[in-house]
C-alpha atoms as a PDB file:
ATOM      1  CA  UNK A   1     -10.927  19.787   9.717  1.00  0.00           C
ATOM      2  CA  UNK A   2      -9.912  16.261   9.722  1.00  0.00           C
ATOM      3  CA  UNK A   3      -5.998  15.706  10.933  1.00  0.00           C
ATOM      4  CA  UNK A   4      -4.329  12.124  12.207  1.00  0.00           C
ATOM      5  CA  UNK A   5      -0.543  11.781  12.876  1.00  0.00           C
ATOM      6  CA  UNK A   6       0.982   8.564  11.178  1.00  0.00           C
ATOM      7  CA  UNK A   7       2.273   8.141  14.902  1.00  0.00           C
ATOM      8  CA  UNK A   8      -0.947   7.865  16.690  1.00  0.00           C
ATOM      9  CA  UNK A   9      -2.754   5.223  14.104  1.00  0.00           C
ATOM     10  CA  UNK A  10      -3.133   1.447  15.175  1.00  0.00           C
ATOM     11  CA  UNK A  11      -1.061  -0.299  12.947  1.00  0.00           C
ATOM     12  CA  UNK A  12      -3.353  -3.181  10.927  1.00  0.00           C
ATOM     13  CA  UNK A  13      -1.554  -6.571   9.348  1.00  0.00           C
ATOM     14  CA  UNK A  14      -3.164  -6.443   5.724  1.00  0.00           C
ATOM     15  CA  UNK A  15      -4.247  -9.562   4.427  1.00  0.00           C
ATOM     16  CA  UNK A  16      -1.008  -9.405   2.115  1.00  0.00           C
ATOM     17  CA  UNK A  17       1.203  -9.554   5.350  1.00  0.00           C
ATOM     18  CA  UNK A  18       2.241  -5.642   5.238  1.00  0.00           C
ATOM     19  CA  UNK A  19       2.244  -3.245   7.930  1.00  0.00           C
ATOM     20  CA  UNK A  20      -0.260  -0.692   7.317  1.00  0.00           C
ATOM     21  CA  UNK A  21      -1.918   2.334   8.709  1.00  0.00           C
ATOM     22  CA  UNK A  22      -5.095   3.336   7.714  1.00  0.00           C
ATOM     23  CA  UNK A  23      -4.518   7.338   7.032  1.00  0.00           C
ATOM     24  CA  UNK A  24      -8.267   7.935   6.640  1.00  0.00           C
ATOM     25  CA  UNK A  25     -11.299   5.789   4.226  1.00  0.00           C
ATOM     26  CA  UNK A  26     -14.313   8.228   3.360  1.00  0.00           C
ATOM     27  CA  UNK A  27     -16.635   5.012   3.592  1.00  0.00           C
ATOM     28  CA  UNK A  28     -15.933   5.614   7.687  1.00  0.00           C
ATOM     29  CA  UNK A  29     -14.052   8.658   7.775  1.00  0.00           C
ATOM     30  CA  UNK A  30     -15.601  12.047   7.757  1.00  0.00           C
ATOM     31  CA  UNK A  31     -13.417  13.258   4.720  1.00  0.00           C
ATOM     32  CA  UNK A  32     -14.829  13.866   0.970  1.00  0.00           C
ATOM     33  CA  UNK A  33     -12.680  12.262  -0.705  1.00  0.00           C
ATOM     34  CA  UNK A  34     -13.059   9.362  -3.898  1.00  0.00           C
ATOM     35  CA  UNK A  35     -10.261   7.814  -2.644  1.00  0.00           C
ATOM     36  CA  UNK A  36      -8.784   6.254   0.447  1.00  0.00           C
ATOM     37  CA  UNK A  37      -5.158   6.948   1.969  1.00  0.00           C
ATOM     38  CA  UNK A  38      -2.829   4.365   3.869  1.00  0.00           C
ATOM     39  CA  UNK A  39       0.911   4.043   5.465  1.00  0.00           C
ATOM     40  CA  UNK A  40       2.948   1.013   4.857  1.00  0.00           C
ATOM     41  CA  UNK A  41       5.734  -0.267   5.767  1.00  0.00           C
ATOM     42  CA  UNK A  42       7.653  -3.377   4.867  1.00  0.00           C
ATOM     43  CA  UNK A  43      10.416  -4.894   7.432  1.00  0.00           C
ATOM     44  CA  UNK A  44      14.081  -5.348   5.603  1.00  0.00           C
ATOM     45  CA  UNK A  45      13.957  -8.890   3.754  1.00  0.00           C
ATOM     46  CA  UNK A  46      10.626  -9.090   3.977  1.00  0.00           C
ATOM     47  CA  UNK A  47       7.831  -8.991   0.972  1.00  0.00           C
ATOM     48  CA  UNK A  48       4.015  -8.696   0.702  1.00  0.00           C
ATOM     49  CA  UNK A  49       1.848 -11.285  -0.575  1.00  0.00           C
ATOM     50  CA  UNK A  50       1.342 -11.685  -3.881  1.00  0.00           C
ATOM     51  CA  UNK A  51      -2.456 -10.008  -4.447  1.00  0.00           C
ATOM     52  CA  UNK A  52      -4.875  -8.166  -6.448  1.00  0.00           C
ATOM     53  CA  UNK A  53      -7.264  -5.579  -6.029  1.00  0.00           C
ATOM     54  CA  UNK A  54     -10.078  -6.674  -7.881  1.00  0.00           C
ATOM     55  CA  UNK A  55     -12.136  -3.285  -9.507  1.00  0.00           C
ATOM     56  CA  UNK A  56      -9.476  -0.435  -7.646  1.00  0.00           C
ATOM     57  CA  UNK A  57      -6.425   1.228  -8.826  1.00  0.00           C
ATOM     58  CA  UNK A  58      -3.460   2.106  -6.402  1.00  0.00           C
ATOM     59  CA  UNK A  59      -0.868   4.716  -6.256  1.00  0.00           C
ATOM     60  CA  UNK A  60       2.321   4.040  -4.210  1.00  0.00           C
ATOM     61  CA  UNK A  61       4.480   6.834  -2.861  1.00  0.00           C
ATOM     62  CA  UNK A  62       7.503   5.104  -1.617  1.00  0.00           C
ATOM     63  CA  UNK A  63       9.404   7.569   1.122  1.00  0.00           C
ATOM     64  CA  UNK A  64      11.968   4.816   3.038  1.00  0.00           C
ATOM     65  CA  UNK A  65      13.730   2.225   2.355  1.00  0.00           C
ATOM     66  CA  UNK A  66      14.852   0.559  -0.912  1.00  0.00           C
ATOM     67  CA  UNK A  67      12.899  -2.989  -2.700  1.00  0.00           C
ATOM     68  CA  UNK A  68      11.097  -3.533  -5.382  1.00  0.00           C
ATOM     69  CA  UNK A  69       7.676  -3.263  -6.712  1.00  0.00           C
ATOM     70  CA  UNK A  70       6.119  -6.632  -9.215  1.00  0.00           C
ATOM     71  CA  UNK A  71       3.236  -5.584 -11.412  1.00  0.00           C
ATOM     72  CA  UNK A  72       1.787  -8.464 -13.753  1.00  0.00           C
ATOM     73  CA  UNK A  73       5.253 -10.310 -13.184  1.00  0.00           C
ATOM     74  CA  UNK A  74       7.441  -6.561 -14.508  1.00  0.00           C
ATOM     75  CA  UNK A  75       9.353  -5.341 -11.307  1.00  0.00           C
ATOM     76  CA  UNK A  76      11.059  -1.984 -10.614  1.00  0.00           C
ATOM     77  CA  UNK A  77      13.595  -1.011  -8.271  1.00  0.00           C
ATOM     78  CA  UNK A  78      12.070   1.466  -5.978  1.00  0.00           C
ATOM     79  CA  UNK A  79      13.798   3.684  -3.503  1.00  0.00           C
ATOM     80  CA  UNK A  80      12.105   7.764  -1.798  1.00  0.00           C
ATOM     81  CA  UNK A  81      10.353   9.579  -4.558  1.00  0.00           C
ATOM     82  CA  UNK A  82       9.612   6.497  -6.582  1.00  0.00           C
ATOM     83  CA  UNK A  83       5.992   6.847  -7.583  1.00  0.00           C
ATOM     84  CA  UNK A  84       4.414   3.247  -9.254  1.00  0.00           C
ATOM     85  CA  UNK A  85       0.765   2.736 -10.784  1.00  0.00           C
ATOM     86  CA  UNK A  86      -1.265  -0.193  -9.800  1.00  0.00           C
ATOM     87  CA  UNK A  87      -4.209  -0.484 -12.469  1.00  0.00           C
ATOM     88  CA  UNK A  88      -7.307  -2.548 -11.317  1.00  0.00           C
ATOM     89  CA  UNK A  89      -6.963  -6.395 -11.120  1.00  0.00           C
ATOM     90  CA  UNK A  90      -2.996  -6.760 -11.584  1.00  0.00           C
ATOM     91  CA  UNK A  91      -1.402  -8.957  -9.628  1.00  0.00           C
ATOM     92  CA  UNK A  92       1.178  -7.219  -7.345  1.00  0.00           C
ATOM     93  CA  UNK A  93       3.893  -7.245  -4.438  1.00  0.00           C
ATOM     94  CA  UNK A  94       6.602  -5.386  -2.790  1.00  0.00           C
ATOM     95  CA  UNK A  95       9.510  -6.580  -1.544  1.00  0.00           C
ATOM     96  CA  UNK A  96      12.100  -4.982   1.056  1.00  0.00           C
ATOM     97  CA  UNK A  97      16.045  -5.711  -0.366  1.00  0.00           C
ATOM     98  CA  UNK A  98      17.153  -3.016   1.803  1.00  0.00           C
ATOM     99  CA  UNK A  99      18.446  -2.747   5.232  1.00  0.00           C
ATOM    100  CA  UNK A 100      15.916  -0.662   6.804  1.00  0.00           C
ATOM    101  CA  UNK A 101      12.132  -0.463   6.506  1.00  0.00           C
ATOM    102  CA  UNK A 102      10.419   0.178   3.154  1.00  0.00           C
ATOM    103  CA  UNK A 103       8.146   3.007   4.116  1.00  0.00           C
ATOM    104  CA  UNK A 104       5.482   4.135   1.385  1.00  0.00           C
ATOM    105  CA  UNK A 105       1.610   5.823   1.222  1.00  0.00           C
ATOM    106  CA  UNK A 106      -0.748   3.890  -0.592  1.00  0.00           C
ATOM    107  CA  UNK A 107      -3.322   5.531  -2.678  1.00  0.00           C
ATOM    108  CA  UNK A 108      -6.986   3.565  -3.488  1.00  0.00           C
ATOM    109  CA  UNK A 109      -9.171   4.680  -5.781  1.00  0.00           C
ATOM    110  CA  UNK A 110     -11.992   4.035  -5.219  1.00  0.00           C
ATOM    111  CA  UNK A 111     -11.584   3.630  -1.125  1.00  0.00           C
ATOM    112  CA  UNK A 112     -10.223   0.316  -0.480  1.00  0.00           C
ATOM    113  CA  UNK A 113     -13.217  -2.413   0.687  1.00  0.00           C
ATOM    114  CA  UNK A 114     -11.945  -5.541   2.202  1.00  0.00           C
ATOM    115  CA  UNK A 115     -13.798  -7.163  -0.629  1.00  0.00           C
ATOM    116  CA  UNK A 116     -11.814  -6.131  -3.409  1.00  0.00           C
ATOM    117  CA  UNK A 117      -8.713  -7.824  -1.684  1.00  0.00           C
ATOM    118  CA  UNK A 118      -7.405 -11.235  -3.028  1.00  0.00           C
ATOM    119  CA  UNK A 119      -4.529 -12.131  -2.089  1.00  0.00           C
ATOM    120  CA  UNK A 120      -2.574 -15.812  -3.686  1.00  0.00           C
ATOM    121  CA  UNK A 121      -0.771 -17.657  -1.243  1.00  0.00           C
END
């Protein structure tokens, strides 16, 4: 049985300036999974660097917090319950125009490798 509580994870600055916990990765986890799981959060006002995940898809769950998500330059308002679809290689960011913390999971599939990351400053 593997169980973590969001609570109890070291939070990690991603390379696109998010918050983010990492739920659990099978390439260093001991789940069986073909994907990985993460928490993010993004502070009121605030916004993630524009990036790309090279060969992986993503799957946001957004939970807190209201913003928007950019895919390929198209943005969406997102608020709890939104669900957005990241295919592989499009550029990407989300942005906090709320007044509380954007809170969302982050689904990679494949498991997110550092690797994959780039991220345009």
């Amino acid at each position: 049985m593997f169980i973590r509580n969001i609570e109890s994870i070291e939070n990690i600055i991603a390379e696109d300036k998010s918050v983010l916990k990492e739920v659990f990765n099978p390439l260093k986890d001991p789940v069986k999974t073909g994907y990985s799981l993460a928490y993010a959060v993004v502070a009121p006002g605030k916004e993630t660097l524009p990036h790309r995940l090279k060969t992986l898809s993503e799957v946001f769950i957004f939970t807190e917090g209201t913003g928007i998500v950019s895919i390929e330059g198209e943005e969406r308002p997102v608020a709890p319950g939104t669900v957005a679809y990241v295919p592989p290689g499009k550029l990407q960011y989300v942005k906090n125009t709320g007044g509380r913390d954007l809170v969302f999971y982050c689904i990679v599939d494949p498991p997110w490798r550092m690797e994959e990351e780039v991220v345009l400053v």
